[in-house]
PDB file of N, CA and C in Angstrom:
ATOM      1  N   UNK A   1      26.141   9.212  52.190  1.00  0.00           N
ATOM      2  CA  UNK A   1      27.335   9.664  51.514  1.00  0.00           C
ATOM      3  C   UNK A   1      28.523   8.872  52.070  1.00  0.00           C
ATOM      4  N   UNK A   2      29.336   8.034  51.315  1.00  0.00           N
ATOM      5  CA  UNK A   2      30.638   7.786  51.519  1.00  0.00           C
ATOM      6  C   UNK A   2      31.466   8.185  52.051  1.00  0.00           C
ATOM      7  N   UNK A   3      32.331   7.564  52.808  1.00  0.00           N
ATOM      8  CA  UNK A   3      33.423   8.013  53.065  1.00  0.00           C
ATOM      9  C   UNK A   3      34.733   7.813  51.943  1.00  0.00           C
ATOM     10  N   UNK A   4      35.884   8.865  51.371  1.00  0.00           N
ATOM     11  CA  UNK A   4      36.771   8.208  50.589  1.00  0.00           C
ATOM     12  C   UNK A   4      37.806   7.160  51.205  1.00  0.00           C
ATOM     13  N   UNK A   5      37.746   5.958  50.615  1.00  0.00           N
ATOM     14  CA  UNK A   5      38.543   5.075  50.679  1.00  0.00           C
ATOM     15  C   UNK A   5      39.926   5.574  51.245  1.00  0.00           C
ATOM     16  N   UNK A   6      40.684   6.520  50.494  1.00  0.00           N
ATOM     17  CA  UNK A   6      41.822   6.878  50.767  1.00  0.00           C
ATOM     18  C   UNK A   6      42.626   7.505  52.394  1.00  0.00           C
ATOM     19  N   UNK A   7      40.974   8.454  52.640  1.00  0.00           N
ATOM     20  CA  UNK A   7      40.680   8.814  54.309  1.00  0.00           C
ATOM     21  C   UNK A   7      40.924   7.485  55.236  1.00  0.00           C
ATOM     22  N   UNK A   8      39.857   6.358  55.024  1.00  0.00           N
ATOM     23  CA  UNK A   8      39.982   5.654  55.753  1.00  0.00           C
ATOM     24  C   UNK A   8      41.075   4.997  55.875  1.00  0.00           C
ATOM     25  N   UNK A   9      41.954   4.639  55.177  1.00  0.00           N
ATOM     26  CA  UNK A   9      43.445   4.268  55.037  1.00  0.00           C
ATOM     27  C   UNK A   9      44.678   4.677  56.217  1.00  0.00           C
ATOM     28  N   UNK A  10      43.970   6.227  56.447  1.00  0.00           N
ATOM     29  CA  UNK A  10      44.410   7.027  57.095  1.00  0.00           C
ATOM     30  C   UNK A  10      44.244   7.295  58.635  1.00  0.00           C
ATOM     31  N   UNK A  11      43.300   6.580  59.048  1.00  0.00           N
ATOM     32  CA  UNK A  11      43.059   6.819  60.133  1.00  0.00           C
ATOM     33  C   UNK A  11      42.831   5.524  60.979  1.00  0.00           C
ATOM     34  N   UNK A  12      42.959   5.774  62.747  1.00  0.00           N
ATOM     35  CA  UNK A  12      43.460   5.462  63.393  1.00  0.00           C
ATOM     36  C   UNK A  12      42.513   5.775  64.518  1.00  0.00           C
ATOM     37  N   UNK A  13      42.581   5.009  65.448  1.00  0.00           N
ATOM     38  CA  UNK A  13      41.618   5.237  66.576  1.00  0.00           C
ATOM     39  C   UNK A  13      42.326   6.356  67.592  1.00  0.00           C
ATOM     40  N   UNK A  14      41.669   7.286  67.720  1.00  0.00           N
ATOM     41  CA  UNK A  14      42.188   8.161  68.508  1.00  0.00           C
ATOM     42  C   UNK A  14      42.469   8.050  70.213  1.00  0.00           C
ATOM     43  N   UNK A  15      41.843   6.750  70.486  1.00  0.00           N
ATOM     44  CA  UNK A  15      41.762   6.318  72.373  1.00  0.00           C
ATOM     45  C   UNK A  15      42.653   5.072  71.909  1.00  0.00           C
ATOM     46  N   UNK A  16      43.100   4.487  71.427  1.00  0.00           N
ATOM     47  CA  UNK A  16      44.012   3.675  71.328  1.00  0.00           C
ATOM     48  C   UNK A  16      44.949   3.236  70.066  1.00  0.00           C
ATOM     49  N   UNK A  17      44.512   4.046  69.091  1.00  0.00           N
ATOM     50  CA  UNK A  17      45.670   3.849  67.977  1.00  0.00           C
ATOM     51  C   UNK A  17      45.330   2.902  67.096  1.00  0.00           C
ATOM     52  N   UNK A  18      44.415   2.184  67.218  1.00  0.00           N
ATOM     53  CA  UNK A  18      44.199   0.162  66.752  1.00  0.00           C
ATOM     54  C   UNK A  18      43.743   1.224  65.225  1.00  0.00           C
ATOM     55  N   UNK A  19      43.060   0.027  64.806  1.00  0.00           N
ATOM     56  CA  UNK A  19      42.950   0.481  63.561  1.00  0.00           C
ATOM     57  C   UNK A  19      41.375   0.116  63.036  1.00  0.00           C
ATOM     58  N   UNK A  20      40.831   0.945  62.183  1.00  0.00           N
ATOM     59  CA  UNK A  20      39.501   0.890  62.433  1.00  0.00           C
ATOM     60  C   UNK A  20      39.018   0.291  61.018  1.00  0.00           C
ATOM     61  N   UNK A  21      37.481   0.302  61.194  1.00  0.00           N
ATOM     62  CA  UNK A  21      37.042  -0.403  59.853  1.00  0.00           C
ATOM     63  C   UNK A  21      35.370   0.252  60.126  1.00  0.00           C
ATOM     64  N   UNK A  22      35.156   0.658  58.330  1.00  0.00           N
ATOM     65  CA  UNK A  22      34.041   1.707  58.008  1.00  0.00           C
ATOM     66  C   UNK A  22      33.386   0.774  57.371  1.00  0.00           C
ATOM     67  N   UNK A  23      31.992   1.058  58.279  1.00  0.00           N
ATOM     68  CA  UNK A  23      30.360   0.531  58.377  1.00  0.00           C
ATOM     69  C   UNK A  23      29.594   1.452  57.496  1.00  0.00           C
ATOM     70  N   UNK A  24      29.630   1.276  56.258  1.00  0.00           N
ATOM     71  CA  UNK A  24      29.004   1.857  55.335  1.00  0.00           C
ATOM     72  C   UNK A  24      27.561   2.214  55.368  1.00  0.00           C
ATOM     73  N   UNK A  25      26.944   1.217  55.370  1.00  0.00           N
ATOM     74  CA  UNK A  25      25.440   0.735  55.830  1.00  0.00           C
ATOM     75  C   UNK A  25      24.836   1.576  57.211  1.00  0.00           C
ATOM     76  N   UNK A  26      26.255   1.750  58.405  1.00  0.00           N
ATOM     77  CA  UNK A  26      25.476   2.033  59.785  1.00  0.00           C
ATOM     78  C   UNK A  26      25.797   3.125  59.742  1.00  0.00           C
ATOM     79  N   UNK A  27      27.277   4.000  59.149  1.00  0.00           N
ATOM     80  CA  UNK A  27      27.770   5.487  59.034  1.00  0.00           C
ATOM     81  C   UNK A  27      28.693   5.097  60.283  1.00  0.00           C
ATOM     82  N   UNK A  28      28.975   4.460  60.624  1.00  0.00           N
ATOM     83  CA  UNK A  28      30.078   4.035  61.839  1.00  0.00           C
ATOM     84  C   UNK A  28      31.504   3.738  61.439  1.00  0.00           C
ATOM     85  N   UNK A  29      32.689   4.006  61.970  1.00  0.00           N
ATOM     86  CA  UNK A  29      33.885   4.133  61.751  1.00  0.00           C
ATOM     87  C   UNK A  29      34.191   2.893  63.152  1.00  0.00           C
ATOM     88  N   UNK A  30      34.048   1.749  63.109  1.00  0.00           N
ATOM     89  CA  UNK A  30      34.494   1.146  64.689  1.00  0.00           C
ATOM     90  C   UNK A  30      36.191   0.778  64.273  1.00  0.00           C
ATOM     91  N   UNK A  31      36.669   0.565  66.141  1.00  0.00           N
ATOM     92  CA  UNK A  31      37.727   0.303  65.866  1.00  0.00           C
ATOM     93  C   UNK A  31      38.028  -1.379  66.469  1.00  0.00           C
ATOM     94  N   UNK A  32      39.025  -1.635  65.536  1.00  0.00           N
ATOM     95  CA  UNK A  32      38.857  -3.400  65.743  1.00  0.00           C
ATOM     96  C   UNK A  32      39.753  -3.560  67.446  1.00  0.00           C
ATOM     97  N   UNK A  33      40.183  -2.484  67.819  1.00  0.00           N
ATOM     98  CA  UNK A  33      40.741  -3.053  69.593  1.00  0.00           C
ATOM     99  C   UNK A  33      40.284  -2.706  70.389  1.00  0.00           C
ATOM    100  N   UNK A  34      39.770  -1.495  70.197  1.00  0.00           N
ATOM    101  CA  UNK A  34      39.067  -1.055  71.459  1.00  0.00           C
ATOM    102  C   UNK A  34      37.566  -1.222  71.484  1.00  0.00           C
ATOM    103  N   UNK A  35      37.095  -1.062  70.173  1.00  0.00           N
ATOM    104  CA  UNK A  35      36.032  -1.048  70.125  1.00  0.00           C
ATOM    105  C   UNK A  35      34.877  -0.005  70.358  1.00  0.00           C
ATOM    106  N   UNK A  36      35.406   0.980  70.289  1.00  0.00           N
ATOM    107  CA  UNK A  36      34.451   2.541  70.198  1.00  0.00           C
ATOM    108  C   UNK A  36      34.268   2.350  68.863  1.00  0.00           C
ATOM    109  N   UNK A  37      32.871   3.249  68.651  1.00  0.00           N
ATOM    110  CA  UNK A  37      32.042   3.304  67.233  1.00  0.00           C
ATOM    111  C   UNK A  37      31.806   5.337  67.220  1.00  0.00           C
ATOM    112  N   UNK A  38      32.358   5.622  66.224  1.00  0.00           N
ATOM    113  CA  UNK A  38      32.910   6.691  66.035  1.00  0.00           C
ATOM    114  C   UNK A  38      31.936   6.873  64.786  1.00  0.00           C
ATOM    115  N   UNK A  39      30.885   8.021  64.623  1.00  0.00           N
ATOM    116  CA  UNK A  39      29.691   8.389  63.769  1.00  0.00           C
ATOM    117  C   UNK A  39      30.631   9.114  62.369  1.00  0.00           C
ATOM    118  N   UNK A  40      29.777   8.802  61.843  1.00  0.00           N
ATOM    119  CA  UNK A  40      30.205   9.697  59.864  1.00  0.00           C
ATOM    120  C   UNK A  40      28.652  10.316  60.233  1.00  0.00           C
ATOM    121  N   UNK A  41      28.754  11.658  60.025  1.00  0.00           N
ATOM    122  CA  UNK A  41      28.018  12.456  59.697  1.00  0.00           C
ATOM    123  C   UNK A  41      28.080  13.481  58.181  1.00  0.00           C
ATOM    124  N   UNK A  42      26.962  13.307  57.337  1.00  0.00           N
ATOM    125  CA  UNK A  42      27.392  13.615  55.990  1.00  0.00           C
ATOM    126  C   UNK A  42      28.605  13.426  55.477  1.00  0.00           C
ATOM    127  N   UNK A  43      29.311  12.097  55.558  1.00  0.00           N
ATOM    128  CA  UNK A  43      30.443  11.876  54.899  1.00  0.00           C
ATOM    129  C   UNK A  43      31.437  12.219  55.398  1.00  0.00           C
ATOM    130  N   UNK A  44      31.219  12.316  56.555  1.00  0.00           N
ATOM    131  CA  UNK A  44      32.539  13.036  57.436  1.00  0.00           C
ATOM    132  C   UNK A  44      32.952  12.456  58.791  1.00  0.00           C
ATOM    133  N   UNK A  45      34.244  11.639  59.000  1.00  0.00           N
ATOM    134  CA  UNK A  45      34.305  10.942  60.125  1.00  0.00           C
ATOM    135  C   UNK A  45      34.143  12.149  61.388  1.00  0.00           C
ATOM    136  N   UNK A  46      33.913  11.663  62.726  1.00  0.00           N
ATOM    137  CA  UNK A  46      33.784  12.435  64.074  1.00  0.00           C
ATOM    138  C   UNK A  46      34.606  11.705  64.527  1.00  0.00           C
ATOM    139  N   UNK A  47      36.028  11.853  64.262  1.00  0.00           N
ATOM    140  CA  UNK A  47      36.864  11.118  65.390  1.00  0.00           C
ATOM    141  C   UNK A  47      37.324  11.745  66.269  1.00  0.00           C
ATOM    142  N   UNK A  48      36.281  11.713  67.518  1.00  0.00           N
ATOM    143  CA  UNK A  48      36.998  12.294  68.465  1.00  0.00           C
ATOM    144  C   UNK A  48      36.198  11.566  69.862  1.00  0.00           C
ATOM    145  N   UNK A  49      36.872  11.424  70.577  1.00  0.00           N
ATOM    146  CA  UNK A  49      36.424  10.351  71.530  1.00  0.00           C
ATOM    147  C   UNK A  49      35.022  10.821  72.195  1.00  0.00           C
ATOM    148  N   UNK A  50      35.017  12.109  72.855  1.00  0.00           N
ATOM    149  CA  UNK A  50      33.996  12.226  73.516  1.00  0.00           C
ATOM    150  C   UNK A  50      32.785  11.793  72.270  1.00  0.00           C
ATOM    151  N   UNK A  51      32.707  11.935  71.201  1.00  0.00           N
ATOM    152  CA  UNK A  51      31.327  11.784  70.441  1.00  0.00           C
ATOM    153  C   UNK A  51      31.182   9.926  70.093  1.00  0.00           C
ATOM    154  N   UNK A  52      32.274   9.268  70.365  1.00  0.00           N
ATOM    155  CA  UNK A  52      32.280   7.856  70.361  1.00  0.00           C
ATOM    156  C   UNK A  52      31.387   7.104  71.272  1.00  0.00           C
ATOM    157  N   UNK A  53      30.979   5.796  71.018  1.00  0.00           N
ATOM    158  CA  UNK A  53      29.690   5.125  71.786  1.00  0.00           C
ATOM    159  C   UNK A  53      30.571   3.741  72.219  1.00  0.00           C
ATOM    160  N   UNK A  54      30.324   3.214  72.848  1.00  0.00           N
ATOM    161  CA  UNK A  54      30.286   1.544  73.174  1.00  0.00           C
ATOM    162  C   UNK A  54      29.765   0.502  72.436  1.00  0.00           C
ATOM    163  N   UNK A  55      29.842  -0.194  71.955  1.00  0.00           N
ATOM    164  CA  UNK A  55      28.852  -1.163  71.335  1.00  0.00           C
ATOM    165  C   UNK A  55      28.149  -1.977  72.656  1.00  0.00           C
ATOM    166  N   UNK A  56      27.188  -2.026  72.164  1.00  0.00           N
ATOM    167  CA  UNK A  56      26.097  -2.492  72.666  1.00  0.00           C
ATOM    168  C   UNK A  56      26.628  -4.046  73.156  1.00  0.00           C
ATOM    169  N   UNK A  57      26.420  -4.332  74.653  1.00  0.00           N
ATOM    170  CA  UNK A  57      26.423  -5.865  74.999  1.00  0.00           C
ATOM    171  C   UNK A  57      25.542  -6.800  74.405  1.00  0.00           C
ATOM    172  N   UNK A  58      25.722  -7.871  74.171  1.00  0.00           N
ATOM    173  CA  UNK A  58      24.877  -8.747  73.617  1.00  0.00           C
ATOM    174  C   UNK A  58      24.516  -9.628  74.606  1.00  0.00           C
TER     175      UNK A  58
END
């Protein structure tokens, strides 16, 4: 399930403010400065830090 376009417009990384971009495909909300990956569960962002992950080192 999608997230609406209009939501994401709206939001903002909650540990640093940057501004994020929605991973349709993974259900991930990441943010382009800090870089926490913030879960969509049934169409619904979890922005809230403790439920946020790291991306993985390469």
């Amino acid at each position: 399930m999608a997230v609406d376009a209009k939501l994401i417009d709206l939001l903002v990384c909650p540990a640093c403010h940057g501004d994020i971009e929605y991973k349709d495909r993974r259900n991930l909300i990441i943010c382009t400065q800090c870089g926490l990956q913030y879960p969509v569960r049934d169409g619904i962002p979890v922005m809230l830090v403790e439920e946020a992950t790291q991306p993985q080192k390469r």
